[in-house]
C-alpha atoms as a PDB file:
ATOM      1  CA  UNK A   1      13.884  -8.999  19.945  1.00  0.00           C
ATOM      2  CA  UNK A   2      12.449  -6.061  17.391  1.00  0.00           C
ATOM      3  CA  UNK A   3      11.454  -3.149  18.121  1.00  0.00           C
ATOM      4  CA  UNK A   4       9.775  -0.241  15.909  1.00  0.00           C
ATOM      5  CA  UNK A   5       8.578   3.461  15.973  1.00  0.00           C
ATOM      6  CA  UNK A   6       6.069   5.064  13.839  1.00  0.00           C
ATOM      7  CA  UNK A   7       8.751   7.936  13.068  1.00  0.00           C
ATOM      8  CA  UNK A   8      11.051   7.818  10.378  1.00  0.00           C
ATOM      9  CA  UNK A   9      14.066   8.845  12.141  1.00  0.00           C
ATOM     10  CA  UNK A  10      17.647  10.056  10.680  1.00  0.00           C
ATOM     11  CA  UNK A  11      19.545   7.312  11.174  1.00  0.00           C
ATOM     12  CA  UNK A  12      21.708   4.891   9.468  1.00  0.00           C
ATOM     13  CA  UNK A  13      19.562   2.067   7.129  1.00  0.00           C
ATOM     14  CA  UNK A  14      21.128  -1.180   7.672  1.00  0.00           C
ATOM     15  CA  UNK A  15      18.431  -3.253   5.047  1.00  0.00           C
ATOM     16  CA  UNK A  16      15.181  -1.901   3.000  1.00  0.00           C
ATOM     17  CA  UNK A  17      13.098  -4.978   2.924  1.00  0.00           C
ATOM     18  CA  UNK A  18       9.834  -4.266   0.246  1.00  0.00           C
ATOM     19  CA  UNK A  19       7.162  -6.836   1.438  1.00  0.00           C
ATOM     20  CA  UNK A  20       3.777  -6.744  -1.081  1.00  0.00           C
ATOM     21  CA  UNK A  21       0.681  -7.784   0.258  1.00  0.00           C
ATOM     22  CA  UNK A  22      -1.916  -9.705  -2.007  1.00  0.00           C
ATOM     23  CA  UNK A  23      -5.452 -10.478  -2.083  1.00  0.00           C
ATOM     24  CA  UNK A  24      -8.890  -9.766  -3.139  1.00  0.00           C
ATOM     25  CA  UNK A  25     -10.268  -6.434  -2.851  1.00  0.00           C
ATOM     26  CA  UNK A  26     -11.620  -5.307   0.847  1.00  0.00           C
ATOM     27  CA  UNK A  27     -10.510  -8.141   2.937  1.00  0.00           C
ATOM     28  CA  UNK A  28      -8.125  -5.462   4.351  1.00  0.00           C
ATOM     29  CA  UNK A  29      -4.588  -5.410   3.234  1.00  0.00           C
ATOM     30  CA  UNK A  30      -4.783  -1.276   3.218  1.00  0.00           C
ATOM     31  CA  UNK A  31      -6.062  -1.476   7.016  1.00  0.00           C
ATOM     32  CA  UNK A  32      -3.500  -3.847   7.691  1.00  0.00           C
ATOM     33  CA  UNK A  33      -0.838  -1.893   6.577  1.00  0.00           C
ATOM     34  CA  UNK A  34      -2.141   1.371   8.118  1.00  0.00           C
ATOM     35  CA  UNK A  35      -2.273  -0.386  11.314  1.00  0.00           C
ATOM     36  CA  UNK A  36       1.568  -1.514  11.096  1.00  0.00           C
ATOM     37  CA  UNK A  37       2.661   1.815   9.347  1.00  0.00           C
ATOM     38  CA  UNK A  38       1.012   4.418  11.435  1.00  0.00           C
ATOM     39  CA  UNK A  39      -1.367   2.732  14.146  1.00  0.00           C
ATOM     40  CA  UNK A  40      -3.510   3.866  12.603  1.00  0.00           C
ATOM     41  CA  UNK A  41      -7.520   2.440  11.382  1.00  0.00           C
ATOM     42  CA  UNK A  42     -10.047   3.786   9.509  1.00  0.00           C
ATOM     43  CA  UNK A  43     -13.900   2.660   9.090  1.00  0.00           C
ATOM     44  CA  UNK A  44     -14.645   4.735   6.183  1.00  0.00           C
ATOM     45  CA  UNK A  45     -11.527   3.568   4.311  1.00  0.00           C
ATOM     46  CA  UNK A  46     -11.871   3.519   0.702  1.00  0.00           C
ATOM     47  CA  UNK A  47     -10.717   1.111  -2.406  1.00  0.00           C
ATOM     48  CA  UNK A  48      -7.088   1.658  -2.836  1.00  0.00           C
ATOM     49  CA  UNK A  49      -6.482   2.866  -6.453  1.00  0.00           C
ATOM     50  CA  UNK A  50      -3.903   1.192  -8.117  1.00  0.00           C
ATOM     51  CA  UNK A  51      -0.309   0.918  -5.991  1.00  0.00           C
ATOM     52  CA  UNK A  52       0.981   2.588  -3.043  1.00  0.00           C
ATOM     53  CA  UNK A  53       3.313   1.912  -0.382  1.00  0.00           C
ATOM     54  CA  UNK A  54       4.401   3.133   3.139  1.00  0.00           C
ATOM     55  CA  UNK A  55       7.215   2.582   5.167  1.00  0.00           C
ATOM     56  CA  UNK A  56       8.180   1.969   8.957  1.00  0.00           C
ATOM     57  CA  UNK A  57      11.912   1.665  10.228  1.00  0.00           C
ATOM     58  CA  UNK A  58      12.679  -0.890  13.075  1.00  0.00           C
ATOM     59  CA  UNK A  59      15.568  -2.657  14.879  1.00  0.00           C
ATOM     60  CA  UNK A  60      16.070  -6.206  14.135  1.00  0.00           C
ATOM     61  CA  UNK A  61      18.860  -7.859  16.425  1.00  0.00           C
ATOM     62  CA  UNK A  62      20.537  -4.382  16.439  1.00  0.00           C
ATOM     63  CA  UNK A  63      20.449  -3.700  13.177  1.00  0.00           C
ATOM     64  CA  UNK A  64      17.876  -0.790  11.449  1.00  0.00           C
ATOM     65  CA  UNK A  65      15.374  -2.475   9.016  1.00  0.00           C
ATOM     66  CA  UNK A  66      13.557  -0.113   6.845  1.00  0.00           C
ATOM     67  CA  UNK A  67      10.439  -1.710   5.621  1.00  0.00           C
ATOM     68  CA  UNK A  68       8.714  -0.845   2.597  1.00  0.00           C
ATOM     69  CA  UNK A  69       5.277  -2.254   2.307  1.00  0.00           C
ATOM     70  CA  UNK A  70       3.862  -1.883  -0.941  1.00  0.00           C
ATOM     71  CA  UNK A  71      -0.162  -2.062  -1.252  1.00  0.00           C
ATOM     72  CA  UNK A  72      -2.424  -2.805  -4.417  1.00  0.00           C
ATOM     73  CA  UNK A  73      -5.830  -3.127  -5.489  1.00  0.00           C
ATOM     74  CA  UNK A  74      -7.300  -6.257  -5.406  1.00  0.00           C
ATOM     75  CA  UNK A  75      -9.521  -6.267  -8.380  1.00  0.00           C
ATOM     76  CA  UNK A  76      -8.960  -7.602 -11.612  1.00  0.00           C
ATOM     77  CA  UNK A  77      -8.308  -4.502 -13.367  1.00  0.00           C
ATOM     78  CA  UNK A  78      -5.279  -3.375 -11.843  1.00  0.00           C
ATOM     79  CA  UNK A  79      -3.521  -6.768 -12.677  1.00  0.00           C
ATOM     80  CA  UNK A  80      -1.406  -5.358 -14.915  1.00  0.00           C
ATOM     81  CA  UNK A  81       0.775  -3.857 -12.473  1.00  0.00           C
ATOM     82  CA  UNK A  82       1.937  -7.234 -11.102  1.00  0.00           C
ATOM     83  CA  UNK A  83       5.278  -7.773 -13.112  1.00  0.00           C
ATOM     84  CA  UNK A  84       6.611  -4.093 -11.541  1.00  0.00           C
ATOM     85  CA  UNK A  85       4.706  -4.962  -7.963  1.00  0.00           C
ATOM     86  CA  UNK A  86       6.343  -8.105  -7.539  1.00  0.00           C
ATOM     87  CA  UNK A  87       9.963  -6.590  -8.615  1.00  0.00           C
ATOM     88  CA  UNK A  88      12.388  -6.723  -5.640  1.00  0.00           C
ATOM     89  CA  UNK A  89      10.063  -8.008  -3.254  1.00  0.00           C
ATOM     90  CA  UNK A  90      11.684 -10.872  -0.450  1.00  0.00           C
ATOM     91  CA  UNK A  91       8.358 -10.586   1.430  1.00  0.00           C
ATOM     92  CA  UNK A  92       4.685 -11.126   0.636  1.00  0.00           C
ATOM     93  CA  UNK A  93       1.389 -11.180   2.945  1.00  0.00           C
ATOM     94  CA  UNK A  94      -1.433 -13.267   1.690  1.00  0.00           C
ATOM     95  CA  UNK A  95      -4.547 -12.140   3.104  1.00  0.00           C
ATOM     96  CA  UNK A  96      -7.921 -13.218   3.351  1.00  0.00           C
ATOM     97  CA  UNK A  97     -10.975 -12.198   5.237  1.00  0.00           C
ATOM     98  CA  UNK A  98     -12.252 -14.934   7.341  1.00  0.00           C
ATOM     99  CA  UNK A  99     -15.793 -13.874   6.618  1.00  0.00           C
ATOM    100  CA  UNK A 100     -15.692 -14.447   3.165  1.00  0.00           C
ATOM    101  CA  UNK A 101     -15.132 -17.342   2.043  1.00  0.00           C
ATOM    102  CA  UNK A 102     -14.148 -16.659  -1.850  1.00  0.00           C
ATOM    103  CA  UNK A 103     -11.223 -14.459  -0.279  1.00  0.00           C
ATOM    104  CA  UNK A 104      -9.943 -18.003   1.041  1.00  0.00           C
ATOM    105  CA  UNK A 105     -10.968 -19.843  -1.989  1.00  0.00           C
ATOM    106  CA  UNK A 106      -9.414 -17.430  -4.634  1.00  0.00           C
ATOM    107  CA  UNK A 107      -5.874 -17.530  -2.008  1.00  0.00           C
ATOM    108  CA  UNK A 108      -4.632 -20.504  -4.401  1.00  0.00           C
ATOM    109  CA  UNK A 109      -4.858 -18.152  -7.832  1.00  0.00           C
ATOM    110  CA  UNK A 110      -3.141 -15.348  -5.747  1.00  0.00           C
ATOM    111  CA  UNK A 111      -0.298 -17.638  -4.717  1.00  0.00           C
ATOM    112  CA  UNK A 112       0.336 -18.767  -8.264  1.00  0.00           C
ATOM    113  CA  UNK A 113       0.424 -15.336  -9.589  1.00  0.00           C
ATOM    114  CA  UNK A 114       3.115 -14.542  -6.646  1.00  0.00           C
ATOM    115  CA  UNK A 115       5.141 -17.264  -7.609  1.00  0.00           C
ATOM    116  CA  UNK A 116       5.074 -16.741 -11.394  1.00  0.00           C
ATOM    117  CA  UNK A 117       6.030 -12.985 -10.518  1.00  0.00           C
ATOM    118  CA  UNK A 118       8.164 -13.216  -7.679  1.00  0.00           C
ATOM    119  CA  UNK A 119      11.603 -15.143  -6.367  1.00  0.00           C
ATOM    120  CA  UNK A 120      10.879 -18.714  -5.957  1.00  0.00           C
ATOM    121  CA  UNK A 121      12.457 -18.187  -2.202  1.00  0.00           C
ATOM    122  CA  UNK A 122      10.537 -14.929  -0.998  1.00  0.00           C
ATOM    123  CA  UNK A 123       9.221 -15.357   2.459  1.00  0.00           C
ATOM    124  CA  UNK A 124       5.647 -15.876   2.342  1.00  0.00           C
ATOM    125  CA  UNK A 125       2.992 -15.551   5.498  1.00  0.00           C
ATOM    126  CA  UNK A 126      -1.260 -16.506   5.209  1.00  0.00           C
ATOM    127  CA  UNK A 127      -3.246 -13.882   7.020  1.00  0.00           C
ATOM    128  CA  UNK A 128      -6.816 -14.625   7.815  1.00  0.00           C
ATOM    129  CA  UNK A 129      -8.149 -11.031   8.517  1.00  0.00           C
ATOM    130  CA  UNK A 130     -10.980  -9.776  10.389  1.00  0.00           C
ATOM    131  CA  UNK A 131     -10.531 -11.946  13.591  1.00  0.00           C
ATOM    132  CA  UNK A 132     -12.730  -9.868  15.309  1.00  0.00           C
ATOM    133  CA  UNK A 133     -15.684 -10.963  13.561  1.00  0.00           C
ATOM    134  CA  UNK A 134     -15.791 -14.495  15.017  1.00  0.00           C
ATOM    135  CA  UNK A 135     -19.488 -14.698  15.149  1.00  0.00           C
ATOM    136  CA  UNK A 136     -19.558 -14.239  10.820  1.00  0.00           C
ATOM    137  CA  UNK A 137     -16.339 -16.619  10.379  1.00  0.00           C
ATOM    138  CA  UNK A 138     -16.751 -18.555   7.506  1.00  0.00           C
ATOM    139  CA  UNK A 139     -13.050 -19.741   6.875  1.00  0.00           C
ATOM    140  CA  UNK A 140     -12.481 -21.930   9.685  1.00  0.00           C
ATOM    141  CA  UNK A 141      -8.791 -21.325  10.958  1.00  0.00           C
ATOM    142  CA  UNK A 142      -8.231 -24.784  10.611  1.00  0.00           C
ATOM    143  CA  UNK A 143      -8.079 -24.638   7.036  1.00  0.00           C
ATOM    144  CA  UNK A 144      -6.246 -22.028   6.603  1.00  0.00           C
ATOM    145  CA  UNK A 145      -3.258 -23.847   8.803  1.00  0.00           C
ATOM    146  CA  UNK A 146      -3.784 -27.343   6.923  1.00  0.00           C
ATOM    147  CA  UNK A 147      -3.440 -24.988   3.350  1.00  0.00           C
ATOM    148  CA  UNK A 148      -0.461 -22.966   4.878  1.00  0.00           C
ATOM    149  CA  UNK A 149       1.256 -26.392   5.970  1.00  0.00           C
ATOM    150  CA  UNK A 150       0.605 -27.806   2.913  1.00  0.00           C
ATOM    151  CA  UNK A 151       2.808 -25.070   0.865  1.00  0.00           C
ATOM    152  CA  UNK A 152       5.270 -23.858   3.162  1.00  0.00           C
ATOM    153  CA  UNK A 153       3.500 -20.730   4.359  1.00  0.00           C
ATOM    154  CA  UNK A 154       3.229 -19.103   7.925  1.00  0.00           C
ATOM    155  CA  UNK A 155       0.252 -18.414   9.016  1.00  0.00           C
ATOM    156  CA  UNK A 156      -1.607 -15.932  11.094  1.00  0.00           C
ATOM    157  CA  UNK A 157      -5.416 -14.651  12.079  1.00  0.00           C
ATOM    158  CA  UNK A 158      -5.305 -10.452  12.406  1.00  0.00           C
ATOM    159  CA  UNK A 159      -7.599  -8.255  12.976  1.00  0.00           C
ATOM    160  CA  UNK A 160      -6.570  -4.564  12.153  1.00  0.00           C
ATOM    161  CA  UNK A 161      -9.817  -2.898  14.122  1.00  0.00           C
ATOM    162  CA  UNK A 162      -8.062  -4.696  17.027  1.00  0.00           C
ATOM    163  CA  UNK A 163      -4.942  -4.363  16.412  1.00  0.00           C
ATOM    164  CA  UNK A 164      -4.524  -7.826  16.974  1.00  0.00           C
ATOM    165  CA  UNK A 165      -1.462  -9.863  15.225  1.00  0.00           C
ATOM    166  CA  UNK A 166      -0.805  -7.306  12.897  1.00  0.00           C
ATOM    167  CA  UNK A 167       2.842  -6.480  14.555  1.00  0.00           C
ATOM    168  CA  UNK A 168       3.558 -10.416  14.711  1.00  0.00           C
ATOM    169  CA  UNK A 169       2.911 -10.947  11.183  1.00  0.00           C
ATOM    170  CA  UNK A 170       5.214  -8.354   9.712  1.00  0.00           C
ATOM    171  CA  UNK A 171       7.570  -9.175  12.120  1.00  0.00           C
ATOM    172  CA  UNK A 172       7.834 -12.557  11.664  1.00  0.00           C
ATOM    173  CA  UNK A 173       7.931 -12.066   7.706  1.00  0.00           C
ATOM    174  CA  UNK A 174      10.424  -8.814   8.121  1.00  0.00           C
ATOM    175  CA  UNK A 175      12.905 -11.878  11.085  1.00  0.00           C
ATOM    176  CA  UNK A 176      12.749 -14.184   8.695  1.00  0.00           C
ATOM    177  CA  UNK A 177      14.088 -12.504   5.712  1.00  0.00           C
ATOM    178  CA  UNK A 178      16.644 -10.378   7.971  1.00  0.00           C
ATOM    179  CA  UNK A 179      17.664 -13.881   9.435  1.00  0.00           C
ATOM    180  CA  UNK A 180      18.159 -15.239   5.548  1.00  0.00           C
ATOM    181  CA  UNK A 181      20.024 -11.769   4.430  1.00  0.00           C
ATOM    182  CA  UNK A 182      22.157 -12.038   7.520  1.00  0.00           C
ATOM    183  CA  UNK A 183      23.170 -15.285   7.038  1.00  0.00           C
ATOM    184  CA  UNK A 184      23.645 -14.619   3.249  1.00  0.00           C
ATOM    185  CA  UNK A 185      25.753 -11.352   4.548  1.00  0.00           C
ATOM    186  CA  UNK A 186      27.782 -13.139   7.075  1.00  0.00           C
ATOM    187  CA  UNK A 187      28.609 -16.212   4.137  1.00  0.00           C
ATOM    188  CA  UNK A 188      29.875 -13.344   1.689  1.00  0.00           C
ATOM    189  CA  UNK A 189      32.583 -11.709   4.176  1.00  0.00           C
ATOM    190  CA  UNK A 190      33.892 -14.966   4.952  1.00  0.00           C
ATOM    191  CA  UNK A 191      34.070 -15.358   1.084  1.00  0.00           C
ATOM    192  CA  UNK A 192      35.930 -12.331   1.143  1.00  0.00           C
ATOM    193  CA  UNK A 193      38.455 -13.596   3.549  1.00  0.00           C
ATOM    194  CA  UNK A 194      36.690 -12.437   6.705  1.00  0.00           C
ATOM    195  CA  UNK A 195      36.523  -9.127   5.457  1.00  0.00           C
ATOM    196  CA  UNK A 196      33.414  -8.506   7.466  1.00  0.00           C
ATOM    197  CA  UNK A 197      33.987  -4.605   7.988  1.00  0.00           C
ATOM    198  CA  UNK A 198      33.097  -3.941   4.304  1.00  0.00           C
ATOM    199  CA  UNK A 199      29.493  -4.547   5.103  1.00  0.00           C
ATOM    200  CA  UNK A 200      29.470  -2.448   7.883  1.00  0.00           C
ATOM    201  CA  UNK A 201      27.970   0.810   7.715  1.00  0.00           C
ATOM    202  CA  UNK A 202      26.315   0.507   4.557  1.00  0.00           C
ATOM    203  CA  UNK A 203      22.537   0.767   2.810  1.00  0.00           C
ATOM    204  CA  UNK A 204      22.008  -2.689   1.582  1.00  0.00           C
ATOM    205  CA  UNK A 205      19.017  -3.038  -0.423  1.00  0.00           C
ATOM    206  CA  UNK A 206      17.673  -6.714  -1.036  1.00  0.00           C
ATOM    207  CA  UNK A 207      16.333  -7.340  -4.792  1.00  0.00           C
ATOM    208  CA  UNK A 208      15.138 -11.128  -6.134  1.00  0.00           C
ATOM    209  CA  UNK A 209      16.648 -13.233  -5.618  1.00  0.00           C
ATOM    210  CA  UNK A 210      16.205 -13.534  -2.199  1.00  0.00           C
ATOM    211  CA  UNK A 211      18.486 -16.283  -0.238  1.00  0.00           C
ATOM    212  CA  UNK A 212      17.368 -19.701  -0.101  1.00  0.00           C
ATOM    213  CA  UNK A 213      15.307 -20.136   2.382  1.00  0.00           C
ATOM    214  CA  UNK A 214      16.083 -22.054   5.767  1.00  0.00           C
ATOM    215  CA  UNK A 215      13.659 -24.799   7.077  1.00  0.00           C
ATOM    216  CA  UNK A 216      11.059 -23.193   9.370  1.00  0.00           C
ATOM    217  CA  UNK A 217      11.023 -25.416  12.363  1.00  0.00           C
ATOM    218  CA  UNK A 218      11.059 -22.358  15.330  1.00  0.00           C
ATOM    219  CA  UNK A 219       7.221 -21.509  14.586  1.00  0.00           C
ATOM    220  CA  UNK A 220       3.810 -23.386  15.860  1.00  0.00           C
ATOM    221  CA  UNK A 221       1.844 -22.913  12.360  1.00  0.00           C
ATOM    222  CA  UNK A 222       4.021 -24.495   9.606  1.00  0.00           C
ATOM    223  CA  UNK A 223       5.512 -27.288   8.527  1.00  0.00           C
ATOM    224  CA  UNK A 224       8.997 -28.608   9.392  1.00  0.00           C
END
């Protein structure tokens, strides 16, 4: 189980996870990310300017994940931020607005320029935003899944006006890497002849590259 406040508390950081999300301008990555970071959404929200990033702290199987969701424009002008963007990320969010239909089509070019910038292994998740909009869809869901299956990706409708899916799909990205880092965390000790105490207590920030990742058979909308 995970749980998460919108507070950034004192308290001891177990992992800092930085997750980017990618995709074309306005098919809401900065609503998105407002909606995880501060529950928070905006109708007049304008064109994010080149990169920010926000973070929310959580507990993850007991243990405090810090996550630190970076945010860029989509447009073609701010590309050359990428190689720096990518840097350190384990995490990305593909998104998409399911009433546009180029946002779906250009998802292909986006995922090539993740994984020419980013670890081969970094957990990747689809999102189809804008789920409240039914009656405009133009990207039917099906799709989406049959693209997502097709390279390894979750997969997951949002909508951040309704808050809907938004929590799931960070935490499913932010469980998955925790579960590879863990894993990764609990190999090393035993490397170290069981000498699991020395990772106790202690910041452990995650650069590329990430752990190999494990076959994704616990989830409805991927592959096995």
């Amino acid at each position: 189980m995970a749980s998460g406040g919108y507070g950034e508390a004192n308290q001891k950081i177990d992992f800092v996870f930085k997750v980017v999300l990618i995709g074309d301008s306005a098919v809401g990555k900065s609503q998105i990310l407002a909606r995880f970071a501060r529950n928070e959404f905006s109708l007049d929200s304008k064109a994010t300017i080149g990169v920010e990033f926000q973070t929310r702290t959580m507990v993850i199987q007991h243990k405090t994940v810090k996550a630190q969701i970076w945010d860029t424009a989509g447009q073609e002008r701010y590309r050359a931020v990428t190689s720096a963007y990518y840097r350190g990320a384990v995490g990305a969010m593909l998104v998409y607005d399911i009433t546009k239909r180029q946002s779906f089509d250009h998802i292909p070019r986006w995922l090539e320029e993740l994984r020419n910038h980013a670890d081969k292994n970094i957990v990747i998740i689809l999102i189809g935003n804008k789920s409240d909009l039914e009656n405009q869809r133009a990207v039917p869901a099906e799709d989406a899944k049959e693209f997502a299956e097709k390279e390894g990706l979750f997969f997951l409708e949002t909508s951040a006006l309704e808050a809907t899916n938004v929590e799931t799909a960070f935490m499913t990205v932010l469980t998955e890497i925790f579960n590879i880092v863990n894993k990764h965390s609990l190999t090393a000790a035993e490397n170290q002849g069981n000498n699991s105490a020395s990772l106790l207590g202690k910041k452990i920030i995650v650069p590329g590259p990430a752990q190999e990742v494990p076959a994704k058979t616990n989830t409805c909308c991927q592959s096995s």
